[in-house]
C-alpha atoms as a PDB file:
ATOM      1  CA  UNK A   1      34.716 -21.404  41.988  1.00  0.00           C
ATOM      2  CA  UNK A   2      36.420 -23.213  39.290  1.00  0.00           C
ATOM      3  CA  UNK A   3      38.752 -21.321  37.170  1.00  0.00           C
ATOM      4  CA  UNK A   4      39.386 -23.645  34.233  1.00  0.00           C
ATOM      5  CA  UNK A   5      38.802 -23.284  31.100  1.00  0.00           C
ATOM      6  CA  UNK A   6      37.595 -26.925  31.179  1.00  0.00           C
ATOM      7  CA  UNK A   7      34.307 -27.616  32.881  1.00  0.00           C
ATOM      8  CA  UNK A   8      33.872 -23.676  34.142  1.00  0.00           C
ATOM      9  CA  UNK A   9      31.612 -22.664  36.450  1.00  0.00           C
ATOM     10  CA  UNK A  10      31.135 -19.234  34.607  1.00  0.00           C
ATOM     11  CA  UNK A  11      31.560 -18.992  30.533  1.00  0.00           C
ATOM     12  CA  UNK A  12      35.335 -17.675  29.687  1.00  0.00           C
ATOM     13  CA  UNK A  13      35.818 -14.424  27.974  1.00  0.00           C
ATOM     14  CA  UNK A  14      37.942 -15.455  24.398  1.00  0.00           C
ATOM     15  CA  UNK A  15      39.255 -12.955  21.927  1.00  0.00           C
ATOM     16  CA  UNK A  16      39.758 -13.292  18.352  1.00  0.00           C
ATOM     17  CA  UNK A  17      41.645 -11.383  15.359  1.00  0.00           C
ATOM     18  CA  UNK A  18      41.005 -11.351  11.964  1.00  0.00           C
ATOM     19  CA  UNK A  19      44.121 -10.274  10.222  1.00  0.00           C
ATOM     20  CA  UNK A  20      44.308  -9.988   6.178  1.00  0.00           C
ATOM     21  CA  UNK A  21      47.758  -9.794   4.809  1.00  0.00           C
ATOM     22  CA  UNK A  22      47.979  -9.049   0.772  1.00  0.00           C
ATOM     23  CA  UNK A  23      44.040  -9.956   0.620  1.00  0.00           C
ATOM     24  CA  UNK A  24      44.538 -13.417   2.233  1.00  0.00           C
ATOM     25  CA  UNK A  25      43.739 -14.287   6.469  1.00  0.00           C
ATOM     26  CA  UNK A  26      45.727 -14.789   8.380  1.00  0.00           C
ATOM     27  CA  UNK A  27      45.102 -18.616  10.188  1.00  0.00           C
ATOM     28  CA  UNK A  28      46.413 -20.573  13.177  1.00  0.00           C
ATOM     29  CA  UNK A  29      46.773 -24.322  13.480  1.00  0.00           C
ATOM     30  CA  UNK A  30      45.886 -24.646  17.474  1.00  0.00           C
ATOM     31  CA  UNK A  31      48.157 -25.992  19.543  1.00  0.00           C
ATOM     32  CA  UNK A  32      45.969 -27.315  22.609  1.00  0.00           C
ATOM     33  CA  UNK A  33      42.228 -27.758  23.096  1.00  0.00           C
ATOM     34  CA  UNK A  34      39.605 -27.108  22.589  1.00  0.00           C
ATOM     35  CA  UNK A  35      39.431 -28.128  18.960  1.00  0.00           C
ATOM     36  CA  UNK A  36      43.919 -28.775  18.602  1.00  0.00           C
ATOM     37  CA  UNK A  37      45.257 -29.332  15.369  1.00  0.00           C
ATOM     38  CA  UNK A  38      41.998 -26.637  14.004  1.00  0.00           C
ATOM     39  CA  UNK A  39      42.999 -24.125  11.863  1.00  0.00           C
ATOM     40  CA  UNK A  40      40.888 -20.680  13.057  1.00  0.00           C
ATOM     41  CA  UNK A  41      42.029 -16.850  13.526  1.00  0.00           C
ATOM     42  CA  UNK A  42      44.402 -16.389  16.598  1.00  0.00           C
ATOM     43  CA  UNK A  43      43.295 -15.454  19.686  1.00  0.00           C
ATOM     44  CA  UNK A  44      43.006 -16.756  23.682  1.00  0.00           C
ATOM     45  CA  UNK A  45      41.487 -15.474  26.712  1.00  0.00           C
ATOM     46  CA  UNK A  46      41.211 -12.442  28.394  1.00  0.00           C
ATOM     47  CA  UNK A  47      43.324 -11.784  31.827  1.00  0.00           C
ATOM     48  CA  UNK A  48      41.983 -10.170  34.750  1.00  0.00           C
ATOM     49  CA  UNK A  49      42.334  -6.272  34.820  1.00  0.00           C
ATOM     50  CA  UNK A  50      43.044  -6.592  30.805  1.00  0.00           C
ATOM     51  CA  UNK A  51      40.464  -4.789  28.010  1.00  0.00           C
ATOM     52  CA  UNK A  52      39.384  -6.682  25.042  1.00  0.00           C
ATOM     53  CA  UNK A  53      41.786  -5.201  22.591  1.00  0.00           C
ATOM     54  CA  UNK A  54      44.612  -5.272  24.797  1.00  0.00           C
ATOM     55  CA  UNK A  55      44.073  -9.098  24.990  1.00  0.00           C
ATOM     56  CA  UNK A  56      43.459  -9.184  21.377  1.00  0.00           C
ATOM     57  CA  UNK A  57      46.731  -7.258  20.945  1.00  0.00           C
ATOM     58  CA  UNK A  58      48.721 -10.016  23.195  1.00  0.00           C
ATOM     59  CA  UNK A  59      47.025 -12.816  21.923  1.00  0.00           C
ATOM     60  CA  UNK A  60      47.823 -11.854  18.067  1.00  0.00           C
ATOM     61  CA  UNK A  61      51.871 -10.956  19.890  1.00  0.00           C
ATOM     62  CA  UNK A  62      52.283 -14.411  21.784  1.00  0.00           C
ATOM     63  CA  UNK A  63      50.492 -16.423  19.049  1.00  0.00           C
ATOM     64  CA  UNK A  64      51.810 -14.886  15.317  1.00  0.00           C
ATOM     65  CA  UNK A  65      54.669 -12.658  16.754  1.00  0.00           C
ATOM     66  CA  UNK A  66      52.863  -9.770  14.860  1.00  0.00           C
ATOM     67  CA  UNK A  67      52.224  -6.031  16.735  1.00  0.00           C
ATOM     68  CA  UNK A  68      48.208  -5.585  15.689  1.00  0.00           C
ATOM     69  CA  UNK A  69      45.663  -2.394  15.935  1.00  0.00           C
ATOM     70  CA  UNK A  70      42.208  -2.716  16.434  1.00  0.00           C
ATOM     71  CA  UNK A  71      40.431  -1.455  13.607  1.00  0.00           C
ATOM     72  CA  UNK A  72      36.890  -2.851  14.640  1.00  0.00           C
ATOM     73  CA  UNK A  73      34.113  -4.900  16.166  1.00  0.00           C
ATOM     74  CA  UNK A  74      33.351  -7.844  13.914  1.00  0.00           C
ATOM     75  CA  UNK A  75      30.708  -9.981  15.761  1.00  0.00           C
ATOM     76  CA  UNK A  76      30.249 -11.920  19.506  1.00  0.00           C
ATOM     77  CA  UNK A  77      28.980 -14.873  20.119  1.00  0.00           C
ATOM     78  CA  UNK A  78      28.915 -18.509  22.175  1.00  0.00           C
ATOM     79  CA  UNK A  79      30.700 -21.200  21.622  1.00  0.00           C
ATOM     80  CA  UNK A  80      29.496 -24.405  23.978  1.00  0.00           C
ATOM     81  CA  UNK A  81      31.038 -27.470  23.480  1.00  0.00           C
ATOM     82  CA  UNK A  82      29.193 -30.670  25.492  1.00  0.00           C
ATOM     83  CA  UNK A  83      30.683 -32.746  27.952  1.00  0.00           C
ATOM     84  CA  UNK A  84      31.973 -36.107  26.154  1.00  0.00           C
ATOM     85  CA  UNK A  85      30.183 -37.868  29.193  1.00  0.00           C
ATOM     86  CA  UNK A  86      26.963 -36.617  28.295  1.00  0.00           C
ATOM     87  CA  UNK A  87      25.566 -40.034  28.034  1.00  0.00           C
ATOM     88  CA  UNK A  88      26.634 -41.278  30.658  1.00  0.00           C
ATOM     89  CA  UNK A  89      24.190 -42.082  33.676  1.00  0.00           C
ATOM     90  CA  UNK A  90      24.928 -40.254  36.932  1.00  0.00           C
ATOM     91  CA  UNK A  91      23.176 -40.346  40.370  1.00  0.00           C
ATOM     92  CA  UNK A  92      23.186 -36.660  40.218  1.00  0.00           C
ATOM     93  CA  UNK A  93      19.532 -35.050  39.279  1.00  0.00           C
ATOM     94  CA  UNK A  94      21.779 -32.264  38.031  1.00  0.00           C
ATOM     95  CA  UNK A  95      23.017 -32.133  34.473  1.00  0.00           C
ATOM     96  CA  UNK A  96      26.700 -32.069  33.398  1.00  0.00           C
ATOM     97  CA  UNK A  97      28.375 -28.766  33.220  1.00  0.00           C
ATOM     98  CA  UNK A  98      29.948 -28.503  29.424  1.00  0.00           C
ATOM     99  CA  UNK A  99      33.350 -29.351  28.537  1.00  0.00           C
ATOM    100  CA  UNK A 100      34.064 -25.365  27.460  1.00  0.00           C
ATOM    101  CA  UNK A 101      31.824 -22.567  27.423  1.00  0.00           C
ATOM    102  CA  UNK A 102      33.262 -19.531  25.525  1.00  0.00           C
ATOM    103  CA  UNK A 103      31.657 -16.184  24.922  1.00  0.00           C
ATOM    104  CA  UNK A 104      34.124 -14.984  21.871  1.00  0.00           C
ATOM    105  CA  UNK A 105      34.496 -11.417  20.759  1.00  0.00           C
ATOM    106  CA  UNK A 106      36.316 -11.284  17.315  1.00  0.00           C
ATOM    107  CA  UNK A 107      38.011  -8.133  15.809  1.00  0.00           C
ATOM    108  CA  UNK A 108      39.478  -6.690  12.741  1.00  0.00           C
ATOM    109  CA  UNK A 109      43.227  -5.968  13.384  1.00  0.00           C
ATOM    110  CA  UNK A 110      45.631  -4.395  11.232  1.00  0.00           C
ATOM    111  CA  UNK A 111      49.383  -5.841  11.408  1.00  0.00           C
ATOM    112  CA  UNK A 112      51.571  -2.457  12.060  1.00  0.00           C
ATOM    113  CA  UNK A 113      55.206  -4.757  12.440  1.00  0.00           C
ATOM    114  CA  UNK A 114      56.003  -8.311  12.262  1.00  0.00           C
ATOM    115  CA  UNK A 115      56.409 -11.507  10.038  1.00  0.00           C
ATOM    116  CA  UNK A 116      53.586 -13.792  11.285  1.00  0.00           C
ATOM    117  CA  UNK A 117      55.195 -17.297  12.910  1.00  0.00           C
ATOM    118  CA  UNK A 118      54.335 -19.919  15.310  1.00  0.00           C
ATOM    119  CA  UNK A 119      54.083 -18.637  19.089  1.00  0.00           C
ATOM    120  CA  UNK A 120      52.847 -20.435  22.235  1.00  0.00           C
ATOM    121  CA  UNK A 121      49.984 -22.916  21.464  1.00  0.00           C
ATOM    122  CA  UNK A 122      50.446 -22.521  17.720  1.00  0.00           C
ATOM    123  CA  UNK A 123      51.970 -25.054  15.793  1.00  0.00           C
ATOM    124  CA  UNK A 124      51.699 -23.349  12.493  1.00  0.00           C
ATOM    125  CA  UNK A 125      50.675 -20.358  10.704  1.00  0.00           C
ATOM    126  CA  UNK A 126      49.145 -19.469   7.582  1.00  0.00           C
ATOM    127  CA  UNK A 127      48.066 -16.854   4.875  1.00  0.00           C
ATOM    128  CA  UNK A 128      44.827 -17.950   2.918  1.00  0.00           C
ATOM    129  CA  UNK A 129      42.570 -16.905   0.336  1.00  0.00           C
ATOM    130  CA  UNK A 130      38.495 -16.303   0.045  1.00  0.00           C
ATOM    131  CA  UNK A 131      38.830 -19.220  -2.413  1.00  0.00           C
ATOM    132  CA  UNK A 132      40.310 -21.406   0.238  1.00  0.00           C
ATOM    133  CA  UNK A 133      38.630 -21.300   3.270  1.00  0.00           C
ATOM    134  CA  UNK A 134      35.691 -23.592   3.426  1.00  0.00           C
ATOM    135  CA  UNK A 135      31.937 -22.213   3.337  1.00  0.00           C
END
């Protein structure tokens, strides 16, 4: 059983957190893939024997350097992103597994101590308004 994120043989549990500092988000530039050099909310996957929010809670730590509380459930969902080979012909009747197959849970967090910075796979961070963020 494969245990890569890349070409999984299960979908990988991810965890995000929305953050709002002085009414603007808090936002990311990803460090590694999928979808590097993205801006999007922080967050990772979860570790074996971890909850959720405890992974949320790391993730927001390792990636913004901020301590976070859960405040709530915001939505869950899929994110499936196609093998790059798709078109390619293969003497396999099977079809390609995808590239990455997330199943995301995202959360309201509250920041309870911390200035928000660049952590591991983040190479920047930051704070934007309603008005800014794309439709």
């Amino acid at each position: 059983m494969s245990r890569n994120r890349e070409f999984p043989d299960y979908p990988v549990v991810g965890v995000g957190g929305v953050v709002i500092l002085d009414g603007r988000a808090l936002l990311i530039r990803r460090g590694s893939e999928p979808l590097k050099g993205q801006w999007s909310i922080p967050g990772g996957t979860l570790e074996l024997g971890e909850t959720l929010e405890e992974a949320v809670c790391r993730e927001l730590r390792e990636e913004t350097a901020l301590e976070v509380r859960v405040l709530e459930l915001i939505d869950v969902f899929e994110r499936i992103f196609p093998d790059p080979r798709e078109n390619v012909q293969t003497d396999s009747a099977q079809p390609l597994r995808p590239r990455y197959h997330f199943v995301i849970v995202d959360y309201l967090c509250e920041a309870i101590s911390g200035t928000p910075r660049p952590g591991s796979d983040v190479t920047d961070v930051a704070l934007v308004g309603e008005d800014e963020l794309a439709p």
